[in-house]
Protein backbone atom coordinates (compact mmCIF):
# COMPACT_ATOMS: atom_id res chain seq x y z
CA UNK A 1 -1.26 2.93 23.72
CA UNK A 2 -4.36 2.96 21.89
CA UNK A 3 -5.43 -0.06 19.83
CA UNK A 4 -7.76 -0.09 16.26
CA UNK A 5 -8.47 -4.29 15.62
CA UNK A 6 -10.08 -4.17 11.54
CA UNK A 7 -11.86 -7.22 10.10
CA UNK A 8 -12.17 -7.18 6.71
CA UNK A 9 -15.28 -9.70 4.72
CA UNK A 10 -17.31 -9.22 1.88
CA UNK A 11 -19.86 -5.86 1.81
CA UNK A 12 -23.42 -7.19 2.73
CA UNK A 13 -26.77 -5.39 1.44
CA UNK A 14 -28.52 -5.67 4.48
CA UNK A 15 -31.81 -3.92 6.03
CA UNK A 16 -31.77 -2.56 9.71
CA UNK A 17 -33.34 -5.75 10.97
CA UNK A 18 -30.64 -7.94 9.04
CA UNK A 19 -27.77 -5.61 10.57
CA UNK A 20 -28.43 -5.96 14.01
CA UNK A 21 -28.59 -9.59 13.95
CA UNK A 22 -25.16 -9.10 12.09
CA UNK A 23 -23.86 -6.90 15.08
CA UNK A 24 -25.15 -9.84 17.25
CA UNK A 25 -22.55 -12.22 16.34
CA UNK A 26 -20.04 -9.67 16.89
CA UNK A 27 -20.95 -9.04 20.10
CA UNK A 28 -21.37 -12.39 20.89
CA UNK A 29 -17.53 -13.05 19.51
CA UNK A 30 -16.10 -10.94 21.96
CA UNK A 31 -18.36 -11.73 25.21
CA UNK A 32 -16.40 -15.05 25.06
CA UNK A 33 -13.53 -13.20 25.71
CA UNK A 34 -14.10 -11.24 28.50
CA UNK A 35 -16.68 -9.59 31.14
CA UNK A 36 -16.11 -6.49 29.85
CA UNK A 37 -17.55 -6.89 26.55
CA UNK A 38 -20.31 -8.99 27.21
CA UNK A 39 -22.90 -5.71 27.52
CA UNK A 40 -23.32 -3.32 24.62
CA UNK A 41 -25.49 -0.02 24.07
CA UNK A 42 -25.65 1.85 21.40
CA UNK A 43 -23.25 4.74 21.32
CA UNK A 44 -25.68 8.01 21.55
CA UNK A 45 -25.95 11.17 19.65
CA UNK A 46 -25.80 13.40 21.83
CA UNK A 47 -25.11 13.74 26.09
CA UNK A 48 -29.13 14.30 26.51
CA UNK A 49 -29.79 10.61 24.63
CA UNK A 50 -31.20 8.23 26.99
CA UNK A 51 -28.82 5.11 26.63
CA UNK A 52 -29.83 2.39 24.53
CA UNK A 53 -28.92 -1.26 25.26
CA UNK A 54 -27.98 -3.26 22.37
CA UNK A 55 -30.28 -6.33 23.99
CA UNK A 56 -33.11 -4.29 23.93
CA UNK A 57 -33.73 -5.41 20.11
CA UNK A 58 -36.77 -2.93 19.29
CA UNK A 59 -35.05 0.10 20.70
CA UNK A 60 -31.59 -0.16 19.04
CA UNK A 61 -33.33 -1.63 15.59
CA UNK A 62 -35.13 1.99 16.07
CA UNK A 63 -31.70 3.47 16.00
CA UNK A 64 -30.10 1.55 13.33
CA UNK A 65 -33.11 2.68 11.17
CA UNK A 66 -32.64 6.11 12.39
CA UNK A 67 -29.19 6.36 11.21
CA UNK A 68 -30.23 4.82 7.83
CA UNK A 69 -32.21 7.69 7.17
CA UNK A 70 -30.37 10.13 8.12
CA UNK A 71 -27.42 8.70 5.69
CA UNK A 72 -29.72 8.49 3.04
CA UNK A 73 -31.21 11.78 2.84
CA UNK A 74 -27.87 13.22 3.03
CA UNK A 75 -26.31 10.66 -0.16
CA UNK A 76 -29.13 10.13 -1.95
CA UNK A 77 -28.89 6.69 -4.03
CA UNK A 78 -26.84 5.38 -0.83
CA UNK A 79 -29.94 2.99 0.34
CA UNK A 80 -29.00 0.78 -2.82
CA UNK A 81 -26.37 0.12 -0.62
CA UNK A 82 -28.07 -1.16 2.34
CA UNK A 83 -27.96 -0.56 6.21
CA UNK A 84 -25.11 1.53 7.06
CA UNK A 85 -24.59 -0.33 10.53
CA UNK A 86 -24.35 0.92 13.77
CA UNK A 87 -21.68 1.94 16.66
CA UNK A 88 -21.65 0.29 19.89
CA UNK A 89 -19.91 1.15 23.16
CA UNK A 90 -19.44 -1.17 26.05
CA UNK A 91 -19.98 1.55 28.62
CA UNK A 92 -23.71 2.68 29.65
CA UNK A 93 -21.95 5.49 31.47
CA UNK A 94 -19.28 8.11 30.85
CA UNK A 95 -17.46 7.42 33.48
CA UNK A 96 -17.97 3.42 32.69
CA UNK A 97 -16.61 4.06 29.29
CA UNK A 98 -13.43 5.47 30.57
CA UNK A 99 -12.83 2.81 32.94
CA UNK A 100 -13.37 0.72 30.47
CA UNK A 101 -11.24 2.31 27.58
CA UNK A 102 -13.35 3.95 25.83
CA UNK A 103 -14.26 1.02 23.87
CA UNK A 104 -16.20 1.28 20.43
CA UNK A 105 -16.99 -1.45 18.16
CA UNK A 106 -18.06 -0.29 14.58
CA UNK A 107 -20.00 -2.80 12.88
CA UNK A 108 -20.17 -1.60 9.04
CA UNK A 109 -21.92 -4.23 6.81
CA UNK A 110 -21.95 -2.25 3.29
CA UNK A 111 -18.23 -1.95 3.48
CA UNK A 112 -17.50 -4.97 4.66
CA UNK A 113 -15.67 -4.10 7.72
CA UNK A 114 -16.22 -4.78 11.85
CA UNK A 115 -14.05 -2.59 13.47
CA UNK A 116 -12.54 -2.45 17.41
CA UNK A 117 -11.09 0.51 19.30
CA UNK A 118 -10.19 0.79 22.92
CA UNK A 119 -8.08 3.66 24.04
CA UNK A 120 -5.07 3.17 26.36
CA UNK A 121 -5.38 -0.77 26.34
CA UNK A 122 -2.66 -0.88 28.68
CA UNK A 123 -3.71 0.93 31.17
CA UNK A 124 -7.21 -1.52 31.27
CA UNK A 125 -5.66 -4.45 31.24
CA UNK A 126 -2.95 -6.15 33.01
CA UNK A 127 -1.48 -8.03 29.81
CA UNK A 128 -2.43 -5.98 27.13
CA UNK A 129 -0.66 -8.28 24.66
CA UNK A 130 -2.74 -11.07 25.51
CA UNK A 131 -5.54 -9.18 25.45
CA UNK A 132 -5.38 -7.94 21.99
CA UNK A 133 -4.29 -11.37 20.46
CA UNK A 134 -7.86 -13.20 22.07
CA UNK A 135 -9.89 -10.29 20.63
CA UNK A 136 -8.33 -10.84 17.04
CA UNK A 137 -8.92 -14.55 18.13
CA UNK A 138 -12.13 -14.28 18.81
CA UNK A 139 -13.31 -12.21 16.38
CA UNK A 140 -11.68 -14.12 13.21
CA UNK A 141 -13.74 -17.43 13.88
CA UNK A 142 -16.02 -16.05 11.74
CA UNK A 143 -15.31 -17.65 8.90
CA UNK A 144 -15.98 -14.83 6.41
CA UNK A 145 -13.22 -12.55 7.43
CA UNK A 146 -10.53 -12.69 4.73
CA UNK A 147 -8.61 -10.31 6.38
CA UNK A 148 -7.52 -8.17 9.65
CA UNK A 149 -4.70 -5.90 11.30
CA UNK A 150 -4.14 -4.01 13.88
CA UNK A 151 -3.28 -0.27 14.11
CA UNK A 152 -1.50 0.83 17.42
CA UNK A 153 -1.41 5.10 18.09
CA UNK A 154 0.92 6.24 20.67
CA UNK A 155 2.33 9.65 22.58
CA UNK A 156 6.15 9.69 21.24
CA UNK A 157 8.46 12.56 22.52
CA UNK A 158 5.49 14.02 22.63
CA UNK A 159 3.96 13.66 19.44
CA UNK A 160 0.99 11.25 18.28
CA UNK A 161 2.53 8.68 16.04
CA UNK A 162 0.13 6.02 14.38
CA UNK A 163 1.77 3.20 13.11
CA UNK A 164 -0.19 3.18 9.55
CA UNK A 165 0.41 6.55 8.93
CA UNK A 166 3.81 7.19 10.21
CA UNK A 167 5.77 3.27 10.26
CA UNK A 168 4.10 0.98 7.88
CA UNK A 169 6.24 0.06 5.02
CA UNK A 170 3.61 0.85 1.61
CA UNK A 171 1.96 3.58 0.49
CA UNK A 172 0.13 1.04 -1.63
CA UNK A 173 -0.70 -1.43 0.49
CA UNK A 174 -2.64 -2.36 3.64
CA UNK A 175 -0.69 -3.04 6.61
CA UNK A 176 -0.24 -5.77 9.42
CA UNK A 177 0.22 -3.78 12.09
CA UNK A 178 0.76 -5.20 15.96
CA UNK A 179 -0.99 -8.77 14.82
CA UNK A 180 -3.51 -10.04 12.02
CA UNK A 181 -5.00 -11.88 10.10
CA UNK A 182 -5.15 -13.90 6.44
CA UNK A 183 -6.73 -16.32 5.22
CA UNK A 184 -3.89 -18.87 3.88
CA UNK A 185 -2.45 -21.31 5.86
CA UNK A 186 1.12 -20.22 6.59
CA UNK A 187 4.19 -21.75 8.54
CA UNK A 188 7.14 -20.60 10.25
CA UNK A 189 9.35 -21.45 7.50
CA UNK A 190 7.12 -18.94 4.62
CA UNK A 191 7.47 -16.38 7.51
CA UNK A 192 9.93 -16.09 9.68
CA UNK A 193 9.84 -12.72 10.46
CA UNK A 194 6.85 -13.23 12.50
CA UNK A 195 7.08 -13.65 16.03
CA UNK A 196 3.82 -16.07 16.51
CA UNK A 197 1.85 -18.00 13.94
CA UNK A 198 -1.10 -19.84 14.84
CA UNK A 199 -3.59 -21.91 12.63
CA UNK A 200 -7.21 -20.14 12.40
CA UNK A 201 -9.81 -21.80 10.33
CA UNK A 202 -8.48 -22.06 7.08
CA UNK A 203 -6.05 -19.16 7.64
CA UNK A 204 -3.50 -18.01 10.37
CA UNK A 205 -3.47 -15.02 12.98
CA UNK A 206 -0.05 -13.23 12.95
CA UNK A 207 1.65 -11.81 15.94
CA UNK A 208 4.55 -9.19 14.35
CA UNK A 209 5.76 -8.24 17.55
CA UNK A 210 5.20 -8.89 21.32
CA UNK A 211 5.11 -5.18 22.02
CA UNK A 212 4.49 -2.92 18.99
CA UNK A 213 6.23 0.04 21.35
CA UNK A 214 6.22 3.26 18.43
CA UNK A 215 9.53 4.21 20.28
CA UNK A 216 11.10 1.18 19.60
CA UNK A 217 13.05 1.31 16.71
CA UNK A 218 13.54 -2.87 16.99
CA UNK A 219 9.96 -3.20 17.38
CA UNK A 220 8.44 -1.28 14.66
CA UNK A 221 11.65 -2.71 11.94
CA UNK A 222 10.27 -6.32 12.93
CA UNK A 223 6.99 -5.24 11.99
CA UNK A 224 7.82 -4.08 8.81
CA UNK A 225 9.77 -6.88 8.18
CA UNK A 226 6.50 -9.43 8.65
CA UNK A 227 4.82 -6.79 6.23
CA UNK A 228 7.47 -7.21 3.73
CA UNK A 229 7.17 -10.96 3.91
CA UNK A 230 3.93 -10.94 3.47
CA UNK A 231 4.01 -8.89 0.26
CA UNK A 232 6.55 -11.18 -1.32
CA UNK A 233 3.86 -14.14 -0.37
CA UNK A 234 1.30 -11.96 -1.93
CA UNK A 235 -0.57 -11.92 1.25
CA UNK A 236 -0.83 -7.82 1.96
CA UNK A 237 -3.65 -6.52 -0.13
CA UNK A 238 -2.91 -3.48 -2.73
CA UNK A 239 -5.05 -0.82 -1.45
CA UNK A 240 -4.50 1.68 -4.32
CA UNK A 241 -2.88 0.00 -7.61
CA UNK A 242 -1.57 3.57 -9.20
CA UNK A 243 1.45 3.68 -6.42
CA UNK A 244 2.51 -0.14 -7.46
C-alpha cells in the first residue's frame, strides 16, 4: 500500500531563501515523529548528481534557485508567482530510499500545498496505521493548514486502484481519503461515520477507516460514507463548481 498525505494552506509568494526556511518547518514537523525523517537531501536530477543535504543551507538554497529558473524560462510570467519549492527525499542513497519507502516530501509554496509520499508504508513500518495518523498529526500543527487527506494506491486482482480516482464518492469534490484534516471543530455526534475524531488546533484530524484496504468493499463504503458526511456539513471542498 502506498500512501500520498496533502496539506492544503494559503499560496505564499516566496523567494528561494524564504522557501527553504518554509521547507524547514516541514521537516522539522515530521523529525518529531520519527528517526527516519529527521535527515533530508534534496531529491537529485539525475543518478550522476552529487547528493545534497537539506542542512547544508547554501547548497540546497543553490538548488531551489536552480529549479526557479529553470521553471521560469520555460513559463515565462511564472516568477510573479514566486519560488516554486523544492522536493526532498529522506534517503541519501538508493538503496536507503528503498529501505526507507521511497519517501518524498513535496514542499510547494505558490500552490499552497506540502505534500508526503512513501511507497509500500506497510512493508516499513510495523503499524502502518499509526504511522500515518502521527504524520497527519504532526504535520497539521501548523496552524495554517485549512485542509488535508490522504490518498492510499494499491495492487487489486492485479490492477492499480487509487482510491481518488477509482472509490471516492465526487467528481466535484476533494476527498478524505484514509484520514484528514479540517479546520472546524467537529464531534462524534456531527459525524458518526468516522471511526476516530480528535481535536487539532482549532480543527479536528479524521480517521475514516482503520485500514483503508482497496479490496475491502466495507472499508472503502465507510470511507465514502465520512465523505458524504462531510459534504452535508459543508466540510469537503468543491474542487470544480461546473459538476455541482
Amino acid at each position: 500500500m502506498n500512501i500520498t498525505l496533502t496539506c492544503s494552506l494559503p499560496a505564499m509568494h516566496l523567494d528561494a531563501k524564504e522557501a527553504y526556511l518554509e521547507a524547514a518547518g516541514w521537516v522539522d514537523r515530521l523529525a518529531s515523529v520519527h528517526s527516519h525523517f529527521e535527515e533530508w537531501w534534496v531529491l537529485p536530477d539525475g543518478p550522476t548528481d552529487r547528493p545534497v543535504g537539506f542542512r547544508d543551507a547554501k547548497a540546497t538554497l543553490l538548488s531551489i534557485q536552480k529549479a526557479d529558473e529553470s521553471f521560469y524560462q520555460e513559463y515565462p510570467g511564472a516568477n510573479a508567482l514566486g519560488s516554486t519549492g523544492l522536493v526532498l527525499t529522506n534517503g541519501r542513497t538508493e538503496q536507503l530510499w528503498k529501505e526507507r519507502g521511497k519517501v518524498a516530501l513535496v514542499v510547494q509554496p505558490a500552490s499552497g500545498d506540502v505534500t508526503l509520499a512513501i511507497y509500500r508504508i506497510g512493508a516499513v513500518y510495523q503499524s502502518p496505521g499509526q504511522m500515518a495518523w502521527s504524520l497527519l498529526k504532526a504535520l497539521c500543527s501548523d496552524p495554517r493548514v485549512t485542509y488535508a487527506r490522504t490518498n492510499v494506491q494499491a495492487l487489486v486482482a492485479g490492477r492499480l486502484v487509487t482510491y481518488s480516482i477509482d472509490c471516492s464518492v465526487y467528481p466535484h469534490r476533494d476527498f478524505l481519503g484514509w484520514m484528514g484534516y479540517v479546520d472546524k471543530p467537529l464531534s462524534a455526534d456531527q459525524l458518526p461515520q468516522a471511526t476516530r475524531l480528535e481535536a487539532q488546533g482549532r480543527g479536528t484530524l479524521i480517521l475514516a477507516t482503520e485500514v483503508l484496504d482497496l479490496a475491502d468493499h466495507a472499508a472503502i463504503e465507510q470511507t465514502n460514507r465520512t465523505e458524504i458526511g462531510l459534504a452535508e456539513l459543508g466540510l469537503l471542498p468543491v474542487i470544480d463548481p461546473s459538476l455541482r
